[in-house]
C-alpha atoms as a PDB file:
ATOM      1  CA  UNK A   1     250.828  93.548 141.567  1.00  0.00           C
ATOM      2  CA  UNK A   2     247.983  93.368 144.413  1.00  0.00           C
ATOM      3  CA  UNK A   3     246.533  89.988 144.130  1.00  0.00           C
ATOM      4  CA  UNK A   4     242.924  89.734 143.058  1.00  0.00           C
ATOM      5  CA  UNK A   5     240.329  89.276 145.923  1.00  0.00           C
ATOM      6  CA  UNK A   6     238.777  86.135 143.961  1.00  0.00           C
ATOM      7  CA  UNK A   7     241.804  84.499 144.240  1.00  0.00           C
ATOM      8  CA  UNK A   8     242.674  84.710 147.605  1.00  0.00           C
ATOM      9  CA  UNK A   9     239.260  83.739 148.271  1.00  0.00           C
ATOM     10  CA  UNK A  10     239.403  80.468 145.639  1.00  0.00           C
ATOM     11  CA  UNK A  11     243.412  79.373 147.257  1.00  0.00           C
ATOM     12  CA  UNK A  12     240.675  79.176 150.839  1.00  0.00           C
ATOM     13  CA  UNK A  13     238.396  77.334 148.945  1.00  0.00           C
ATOM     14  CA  UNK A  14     240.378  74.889 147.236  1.00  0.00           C
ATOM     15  CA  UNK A  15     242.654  74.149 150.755  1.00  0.00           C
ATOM     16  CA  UNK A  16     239.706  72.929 152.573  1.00  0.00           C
ATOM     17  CA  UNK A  17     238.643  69.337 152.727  1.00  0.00           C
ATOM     18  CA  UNK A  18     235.851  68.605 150.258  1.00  0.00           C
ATOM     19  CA  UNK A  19     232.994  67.231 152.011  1.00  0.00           C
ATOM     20  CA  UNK A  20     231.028  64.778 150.177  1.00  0.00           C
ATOM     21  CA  UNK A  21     227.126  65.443 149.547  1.00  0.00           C
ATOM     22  CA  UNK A  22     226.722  62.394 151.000  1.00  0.00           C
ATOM     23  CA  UNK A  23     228.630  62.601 154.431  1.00  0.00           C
ATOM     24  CA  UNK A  24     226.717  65.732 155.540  1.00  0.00           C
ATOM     25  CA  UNK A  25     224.342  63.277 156.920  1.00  0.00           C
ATOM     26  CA  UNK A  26     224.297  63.539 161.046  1.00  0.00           C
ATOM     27  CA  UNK A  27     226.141  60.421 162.128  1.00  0.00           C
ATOM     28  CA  UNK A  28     225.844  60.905 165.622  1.00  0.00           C
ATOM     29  CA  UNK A  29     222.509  59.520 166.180  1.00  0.00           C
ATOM     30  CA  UNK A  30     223.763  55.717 166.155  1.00  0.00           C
ATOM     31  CA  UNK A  31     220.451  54.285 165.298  1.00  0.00           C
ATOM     32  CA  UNK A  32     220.836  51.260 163.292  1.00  0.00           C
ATOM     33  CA  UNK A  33     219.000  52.630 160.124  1.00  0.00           C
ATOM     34  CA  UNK A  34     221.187  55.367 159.982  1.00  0.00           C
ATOM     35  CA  UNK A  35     224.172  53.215 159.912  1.00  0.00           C
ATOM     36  CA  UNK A  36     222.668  50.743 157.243  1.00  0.00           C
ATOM     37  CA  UNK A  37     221.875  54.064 154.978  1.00  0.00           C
ATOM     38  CA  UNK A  38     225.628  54.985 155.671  1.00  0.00           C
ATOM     39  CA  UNK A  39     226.540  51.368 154.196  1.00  0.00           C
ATOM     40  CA  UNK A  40     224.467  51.549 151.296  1.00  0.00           C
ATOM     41  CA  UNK A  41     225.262  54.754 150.266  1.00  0.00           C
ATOM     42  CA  UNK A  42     229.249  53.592 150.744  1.00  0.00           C
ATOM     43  CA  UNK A  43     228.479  50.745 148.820  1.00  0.00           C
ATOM     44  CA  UNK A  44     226.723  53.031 145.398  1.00  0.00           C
ATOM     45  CA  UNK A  45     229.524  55.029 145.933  1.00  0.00           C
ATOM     46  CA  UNK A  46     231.983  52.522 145.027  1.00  0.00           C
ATOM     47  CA  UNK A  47     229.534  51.527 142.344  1.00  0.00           C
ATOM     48  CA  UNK A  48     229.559  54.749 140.780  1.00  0.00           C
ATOM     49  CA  UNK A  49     232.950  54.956 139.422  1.00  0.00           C
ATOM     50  CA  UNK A  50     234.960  52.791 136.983  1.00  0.00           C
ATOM     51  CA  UNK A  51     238.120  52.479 136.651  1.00  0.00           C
ATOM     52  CA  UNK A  52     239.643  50.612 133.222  1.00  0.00           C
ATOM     53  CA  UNK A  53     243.415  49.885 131.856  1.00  0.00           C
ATOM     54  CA  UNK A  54     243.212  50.426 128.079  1.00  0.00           C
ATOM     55  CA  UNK A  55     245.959  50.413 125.272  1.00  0.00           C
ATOM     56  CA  UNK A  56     247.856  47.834 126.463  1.00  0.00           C
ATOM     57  CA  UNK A  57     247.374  48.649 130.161  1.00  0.00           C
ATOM     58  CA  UNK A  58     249.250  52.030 129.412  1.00  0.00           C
ATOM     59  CA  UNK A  59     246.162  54.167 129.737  1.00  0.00           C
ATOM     60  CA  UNK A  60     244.345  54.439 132.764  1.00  0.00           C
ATOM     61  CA  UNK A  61     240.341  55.489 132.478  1.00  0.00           C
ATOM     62  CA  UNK A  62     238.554  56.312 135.007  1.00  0.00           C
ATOM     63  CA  UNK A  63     234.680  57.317 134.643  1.00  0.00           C
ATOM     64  CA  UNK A  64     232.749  58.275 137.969  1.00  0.00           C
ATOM     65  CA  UNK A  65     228.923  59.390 137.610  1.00  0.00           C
ATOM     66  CA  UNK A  66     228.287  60.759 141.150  1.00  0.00           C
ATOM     67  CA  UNK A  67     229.247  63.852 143.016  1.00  0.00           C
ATOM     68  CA  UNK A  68     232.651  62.656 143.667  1.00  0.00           C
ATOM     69  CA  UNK A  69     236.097  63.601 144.554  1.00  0.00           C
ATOM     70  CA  UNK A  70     238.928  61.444 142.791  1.00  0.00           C
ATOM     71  CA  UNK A  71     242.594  61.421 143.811  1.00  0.00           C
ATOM     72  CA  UNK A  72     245.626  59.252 143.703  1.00  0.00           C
ATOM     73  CA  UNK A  73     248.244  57.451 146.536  1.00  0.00           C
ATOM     74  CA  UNK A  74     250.711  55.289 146.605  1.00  0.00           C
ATOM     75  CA  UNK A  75     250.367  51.924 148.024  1.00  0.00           C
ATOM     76  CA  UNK A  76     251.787  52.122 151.336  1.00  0.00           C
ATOM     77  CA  UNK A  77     252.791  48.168 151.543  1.00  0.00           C
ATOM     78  CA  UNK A  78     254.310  48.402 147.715  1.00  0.00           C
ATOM     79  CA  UNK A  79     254.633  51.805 146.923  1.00  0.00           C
ATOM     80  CA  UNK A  80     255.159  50.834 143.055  1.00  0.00           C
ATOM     81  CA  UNK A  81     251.208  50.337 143.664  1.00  0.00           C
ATOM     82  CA  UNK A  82     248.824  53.064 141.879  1.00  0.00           C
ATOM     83  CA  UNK A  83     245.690  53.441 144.351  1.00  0.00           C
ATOM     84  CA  UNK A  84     242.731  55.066 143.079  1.00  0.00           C
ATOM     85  CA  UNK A  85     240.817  57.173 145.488  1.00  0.00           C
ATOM     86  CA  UNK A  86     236.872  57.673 145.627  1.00  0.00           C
ATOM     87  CA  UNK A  87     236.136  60.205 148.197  1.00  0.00           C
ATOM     88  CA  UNK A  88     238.670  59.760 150.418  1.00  0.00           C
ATOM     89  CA  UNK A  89     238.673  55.505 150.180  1.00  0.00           C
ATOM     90  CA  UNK A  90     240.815  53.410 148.101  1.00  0.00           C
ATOM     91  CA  UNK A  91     238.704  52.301 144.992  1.00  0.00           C
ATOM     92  CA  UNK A  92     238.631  48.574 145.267  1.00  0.00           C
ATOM     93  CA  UNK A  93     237.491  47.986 141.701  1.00  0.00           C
ATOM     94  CA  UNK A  94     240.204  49.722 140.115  1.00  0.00           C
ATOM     95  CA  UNK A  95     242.334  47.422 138.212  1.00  0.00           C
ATOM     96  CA  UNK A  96     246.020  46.200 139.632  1.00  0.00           C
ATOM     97  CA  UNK A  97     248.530  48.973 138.170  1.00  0.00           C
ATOM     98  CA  UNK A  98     252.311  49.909 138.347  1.00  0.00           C
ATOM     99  CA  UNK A  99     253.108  53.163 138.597  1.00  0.00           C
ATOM    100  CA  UNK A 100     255.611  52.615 136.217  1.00  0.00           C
ATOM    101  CA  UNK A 101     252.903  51.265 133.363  1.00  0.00           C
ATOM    102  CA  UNK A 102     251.011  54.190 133.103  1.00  0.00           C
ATOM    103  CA  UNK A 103     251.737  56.623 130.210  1.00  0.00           C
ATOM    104  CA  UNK A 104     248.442  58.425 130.046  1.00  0.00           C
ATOM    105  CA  UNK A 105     245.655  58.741 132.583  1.00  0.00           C
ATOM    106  CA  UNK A 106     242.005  60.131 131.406  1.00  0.00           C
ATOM    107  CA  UNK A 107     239.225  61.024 133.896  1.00  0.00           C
ATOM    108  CA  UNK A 108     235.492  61.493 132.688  1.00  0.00           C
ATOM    109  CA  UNK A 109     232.985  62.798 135.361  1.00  0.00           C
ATOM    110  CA  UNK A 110     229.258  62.964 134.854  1.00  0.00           C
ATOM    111  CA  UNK A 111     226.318  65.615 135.758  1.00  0.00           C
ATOM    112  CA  UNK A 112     227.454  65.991 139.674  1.00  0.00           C
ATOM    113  CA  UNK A 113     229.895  68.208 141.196  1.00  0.00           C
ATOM    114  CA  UNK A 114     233.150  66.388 140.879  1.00  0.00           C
ATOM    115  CA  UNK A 115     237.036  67.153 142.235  1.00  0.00           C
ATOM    116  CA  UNK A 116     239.862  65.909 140.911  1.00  0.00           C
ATOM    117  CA  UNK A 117     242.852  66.696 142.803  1.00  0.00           C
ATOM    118  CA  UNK A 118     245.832  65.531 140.378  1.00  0.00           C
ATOM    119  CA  UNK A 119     248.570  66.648 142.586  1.00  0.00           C
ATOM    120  CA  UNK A 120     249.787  63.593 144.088  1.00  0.00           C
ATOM    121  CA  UNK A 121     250.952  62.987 140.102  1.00  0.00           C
ATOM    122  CA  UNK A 122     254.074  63.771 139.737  1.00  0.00           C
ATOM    123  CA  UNK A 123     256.794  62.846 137.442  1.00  0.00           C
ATOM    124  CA  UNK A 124     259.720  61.921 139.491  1.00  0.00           C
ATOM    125  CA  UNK A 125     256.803  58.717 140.730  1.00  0.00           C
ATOM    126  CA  UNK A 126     254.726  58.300 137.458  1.00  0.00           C
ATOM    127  CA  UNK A 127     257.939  58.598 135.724  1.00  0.00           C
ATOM    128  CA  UNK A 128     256.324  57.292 132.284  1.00  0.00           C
ATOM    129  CA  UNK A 129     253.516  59.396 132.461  1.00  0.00           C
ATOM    130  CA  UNK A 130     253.192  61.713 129.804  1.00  0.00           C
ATOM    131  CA  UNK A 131     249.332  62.787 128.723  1.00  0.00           C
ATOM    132  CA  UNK A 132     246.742  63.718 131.903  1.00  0.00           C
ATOM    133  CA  UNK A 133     243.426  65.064 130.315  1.00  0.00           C
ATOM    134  CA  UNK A 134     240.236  65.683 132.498  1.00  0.00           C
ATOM    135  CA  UNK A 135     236.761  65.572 130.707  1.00  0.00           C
ATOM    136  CA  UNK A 136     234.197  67.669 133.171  1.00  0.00           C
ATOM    137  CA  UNK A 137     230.615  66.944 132.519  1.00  0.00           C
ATOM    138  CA  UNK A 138     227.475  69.331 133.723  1.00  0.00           C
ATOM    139  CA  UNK A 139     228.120  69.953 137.469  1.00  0.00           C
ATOM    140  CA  UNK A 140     230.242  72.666 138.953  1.00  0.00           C
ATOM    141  CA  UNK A 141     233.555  70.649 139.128  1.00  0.00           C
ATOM    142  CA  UNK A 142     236.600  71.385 140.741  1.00  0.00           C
ATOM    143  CA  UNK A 143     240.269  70.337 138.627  1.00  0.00           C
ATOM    144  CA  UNK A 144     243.430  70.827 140.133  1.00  0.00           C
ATOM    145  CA  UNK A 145     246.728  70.123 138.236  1.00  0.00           C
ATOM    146  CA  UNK A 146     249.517  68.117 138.831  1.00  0.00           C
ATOM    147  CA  UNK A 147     252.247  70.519 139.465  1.00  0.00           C
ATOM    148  CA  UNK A 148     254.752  68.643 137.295  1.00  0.00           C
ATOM    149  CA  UNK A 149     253.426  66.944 133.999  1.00  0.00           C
ATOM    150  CA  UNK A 150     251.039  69.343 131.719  1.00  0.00           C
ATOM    151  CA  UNK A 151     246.995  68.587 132.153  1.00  0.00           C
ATOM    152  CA  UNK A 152     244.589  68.909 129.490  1.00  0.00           C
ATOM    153  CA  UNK A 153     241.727  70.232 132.043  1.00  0.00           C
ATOM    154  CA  UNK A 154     237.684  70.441 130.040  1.00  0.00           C
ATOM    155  CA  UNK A 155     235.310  71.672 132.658  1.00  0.00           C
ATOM    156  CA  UNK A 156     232.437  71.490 131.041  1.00  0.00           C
ATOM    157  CA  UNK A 157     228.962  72.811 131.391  1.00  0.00           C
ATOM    158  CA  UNK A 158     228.807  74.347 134.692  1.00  0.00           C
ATOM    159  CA  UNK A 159     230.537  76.825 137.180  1.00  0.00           C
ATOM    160  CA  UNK A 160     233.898  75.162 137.239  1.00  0.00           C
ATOM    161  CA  UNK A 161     237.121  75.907 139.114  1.00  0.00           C
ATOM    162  CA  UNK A 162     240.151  75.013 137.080  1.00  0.00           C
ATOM    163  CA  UNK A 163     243.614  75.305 138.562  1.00  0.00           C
ATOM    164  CA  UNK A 164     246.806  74.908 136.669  1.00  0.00           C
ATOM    165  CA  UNK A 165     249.969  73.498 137.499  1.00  0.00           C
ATOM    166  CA  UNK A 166     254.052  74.533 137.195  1.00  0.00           C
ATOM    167  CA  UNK A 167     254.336  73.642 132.965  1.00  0.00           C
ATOM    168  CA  UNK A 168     252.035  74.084 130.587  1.00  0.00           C
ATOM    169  CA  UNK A 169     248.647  73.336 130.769  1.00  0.00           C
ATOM    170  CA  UNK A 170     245.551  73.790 128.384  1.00  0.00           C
ATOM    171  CA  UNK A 171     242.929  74.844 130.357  1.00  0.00           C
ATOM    172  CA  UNK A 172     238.977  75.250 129.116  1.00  0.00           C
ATOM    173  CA  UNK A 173     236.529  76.569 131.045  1.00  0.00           C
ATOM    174  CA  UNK A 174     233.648  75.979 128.607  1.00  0.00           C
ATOM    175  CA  UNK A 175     229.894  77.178 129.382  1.00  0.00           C
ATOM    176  CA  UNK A 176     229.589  78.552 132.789  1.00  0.00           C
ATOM    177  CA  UNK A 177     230.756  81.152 135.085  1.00  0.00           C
ATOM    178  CA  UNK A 178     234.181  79.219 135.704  1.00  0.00           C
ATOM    179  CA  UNK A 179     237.175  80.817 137.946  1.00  0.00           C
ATOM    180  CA  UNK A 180     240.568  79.627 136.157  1.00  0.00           C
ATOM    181  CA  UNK A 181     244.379  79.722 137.480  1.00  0.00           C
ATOM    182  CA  UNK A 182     246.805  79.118 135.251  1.00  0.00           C
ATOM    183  CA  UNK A 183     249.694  78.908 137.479  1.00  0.00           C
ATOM    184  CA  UNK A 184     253.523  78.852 136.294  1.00  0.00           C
ATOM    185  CA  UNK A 185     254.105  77.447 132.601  1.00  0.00           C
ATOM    186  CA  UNK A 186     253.196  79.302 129.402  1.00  0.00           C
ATOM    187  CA  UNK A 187     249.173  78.593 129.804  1.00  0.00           C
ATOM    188  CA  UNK A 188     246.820  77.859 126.897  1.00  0.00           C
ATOM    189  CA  UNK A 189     242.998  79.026 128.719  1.00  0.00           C
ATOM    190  CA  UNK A 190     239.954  79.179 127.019  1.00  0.00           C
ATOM    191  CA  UNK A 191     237.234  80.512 129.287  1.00  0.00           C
ATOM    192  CA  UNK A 192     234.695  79.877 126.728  1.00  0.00           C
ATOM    193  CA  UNK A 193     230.995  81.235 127.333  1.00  0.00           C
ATOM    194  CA  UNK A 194     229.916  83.206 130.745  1.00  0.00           C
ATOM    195  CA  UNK A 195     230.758  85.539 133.087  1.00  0.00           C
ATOM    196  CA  UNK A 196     234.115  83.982 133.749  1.00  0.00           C
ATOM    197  CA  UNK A 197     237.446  84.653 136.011  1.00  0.00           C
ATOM    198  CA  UNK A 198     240.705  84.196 134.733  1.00  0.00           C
ATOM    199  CA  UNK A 199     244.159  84.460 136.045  1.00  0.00           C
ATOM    200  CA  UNK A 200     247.219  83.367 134.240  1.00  0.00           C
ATOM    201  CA  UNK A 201     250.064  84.263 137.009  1.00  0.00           C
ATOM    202  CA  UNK A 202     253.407  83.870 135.699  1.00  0.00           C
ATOM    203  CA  UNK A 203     254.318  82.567 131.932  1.00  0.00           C
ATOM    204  CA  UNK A 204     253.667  83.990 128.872  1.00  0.00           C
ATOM    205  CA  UNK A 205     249.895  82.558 128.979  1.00  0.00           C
ATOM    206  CA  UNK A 206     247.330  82.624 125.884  1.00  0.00           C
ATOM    207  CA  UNK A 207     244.168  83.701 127.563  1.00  0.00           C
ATOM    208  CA  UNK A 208     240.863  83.459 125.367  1.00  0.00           C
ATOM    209  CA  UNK A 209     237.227  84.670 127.023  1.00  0.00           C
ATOM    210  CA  UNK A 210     233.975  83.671 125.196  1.00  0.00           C
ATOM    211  CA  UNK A 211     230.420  84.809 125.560  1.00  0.00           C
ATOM    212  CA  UNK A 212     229.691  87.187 128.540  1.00  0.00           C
ATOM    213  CA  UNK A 213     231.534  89.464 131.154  1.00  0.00           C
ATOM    214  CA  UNK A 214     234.565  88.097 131.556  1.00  0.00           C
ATOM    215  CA  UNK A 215     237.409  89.500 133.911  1.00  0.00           C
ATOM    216  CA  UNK A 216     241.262  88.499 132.525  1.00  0.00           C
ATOM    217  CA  UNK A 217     244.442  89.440 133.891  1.00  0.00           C
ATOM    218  CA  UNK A 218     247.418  87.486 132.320  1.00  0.00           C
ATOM    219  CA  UNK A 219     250.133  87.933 136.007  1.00  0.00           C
ATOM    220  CA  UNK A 220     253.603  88.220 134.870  1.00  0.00           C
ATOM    221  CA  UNK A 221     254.713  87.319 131.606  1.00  0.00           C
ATOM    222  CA  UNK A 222     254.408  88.546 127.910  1.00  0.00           C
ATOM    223  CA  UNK A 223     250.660  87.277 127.733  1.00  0.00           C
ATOM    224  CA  UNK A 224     248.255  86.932 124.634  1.00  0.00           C
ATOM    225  CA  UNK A 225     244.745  88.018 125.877  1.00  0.00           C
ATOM    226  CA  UNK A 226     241.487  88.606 124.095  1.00  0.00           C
ATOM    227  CA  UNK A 227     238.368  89.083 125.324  1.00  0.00           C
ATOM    228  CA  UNK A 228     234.677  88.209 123.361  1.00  0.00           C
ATOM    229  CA  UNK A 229     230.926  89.300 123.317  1.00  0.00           C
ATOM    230  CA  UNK A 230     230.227  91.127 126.558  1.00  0.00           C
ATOM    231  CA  UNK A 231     231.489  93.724 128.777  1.00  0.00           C
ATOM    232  CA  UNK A 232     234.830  92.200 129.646  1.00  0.00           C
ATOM    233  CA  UNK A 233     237.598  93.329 131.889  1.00  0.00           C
ATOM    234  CA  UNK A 234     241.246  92.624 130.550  1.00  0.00           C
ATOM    235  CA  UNK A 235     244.458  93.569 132.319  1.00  0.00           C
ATOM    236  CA  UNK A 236     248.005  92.547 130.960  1.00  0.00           C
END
């Protein structure tokens, strides 16, 4: 099966570095004003996020209001270290966590454009880990799965780009015109209302559209799709 344009053009997207809002300022000017803006707006970014351990410091909860990009590493020193990243940085107020503690991780974002890049999670290093959900808010945020332990993804209002992993994932667009991969697994997508994109690849994927004209096409697999109000476009 030829592989849709959108795609190829949303696997470009998604392997360039994000490039935060705030660093598109011209840093080569070296004035001292510019460099003091530079520290503030370092200093609000690390401000805007919070990270909590909750349920017995099993769950980690992370909340982050600003346009943001959140990701995970291992400590390099003591790799049994979880390090929360904020654009790139380590996230100094996260709390002290094992790797080996954590058994479900929940990220909220706000109104901004956020992207969560959840593929540094894996099982054979979060071992424990068993429940990853992702709560979008209003902006047009980017979510991309870990490849090995099944996301809840909610993109919220917004034109969101959702991208599944290798098992199976739940994946909701919800209002906006959102572009959604399923990737492997047997997929569970809700597009929900707009003029959405949805791909399902390989697995035998239920793939819901809502409100508007939606274009579906479940990949390989013995696929459940159904389209909604609109003019959509549906291909098993």
């Amino acid at each position: 099966m030829a592989r849709t344009p959108w795609i190829k053009q949303l696997r470009e997207k998604l392997s360039r570095p994000r490039r935060s809002r705030r660093q598109s300022l011209d840093l080569k000017s070296g004035h001292d004003s510019v460099s003091s803006l530079v520290e503030a707006m370092e200093v609000r970014t690390l401000l805007s996020a919070t990270s909590v351990l909750l349920d017995g410091g099993s769950q980690l909860r992370i909340i982050t209001d600003a346009d943001e990009s959140v990701s995970f590493q291992q400590n390099v020193e003591n790799p049994d270290q979880v390090e929360v990243l904020i654009n790139g940085r380590v996230f100094e107020g996260a709390p002290s966590v094992l790797v080996s503690q954590i058994e479900s991780l929940f990220i909220t974002t706000g109104e901004l454009d956020n992207t969560i890049d959840l593929l540094p999670i894996t099982v054979g290093t979060y071992f424990n880990l068993t429940s990853i959900r992702v709560q979008g808010g209003d902006g047009n945020d980017t979510i991309i799965a870990s490849l090995d332990i099944p996301v809840l993804a909610e993109g919220g209002d917004g034109n969101d780009t959702l991208t599944g992993g290798d098992l199976d994932d739940t994946l909701l667009g919800e209002d906006g015109d959102d572009a959604i991969v399923g990737g492997l697994g047997d997929d569970s997508i809700d597009a929900g209302d707009g003029e959405d994109r949805v791909l399902g690849e390989d697995g035998n994927d239920s793939i819901q559209g809502g409100d508007g004209d939606d274009s579906i096409d479940g990949g390989a697999g013995d696929d459940s799709l159904r389209g909604h109000d609109g003019t959509d476009t549906i291909d098993g």
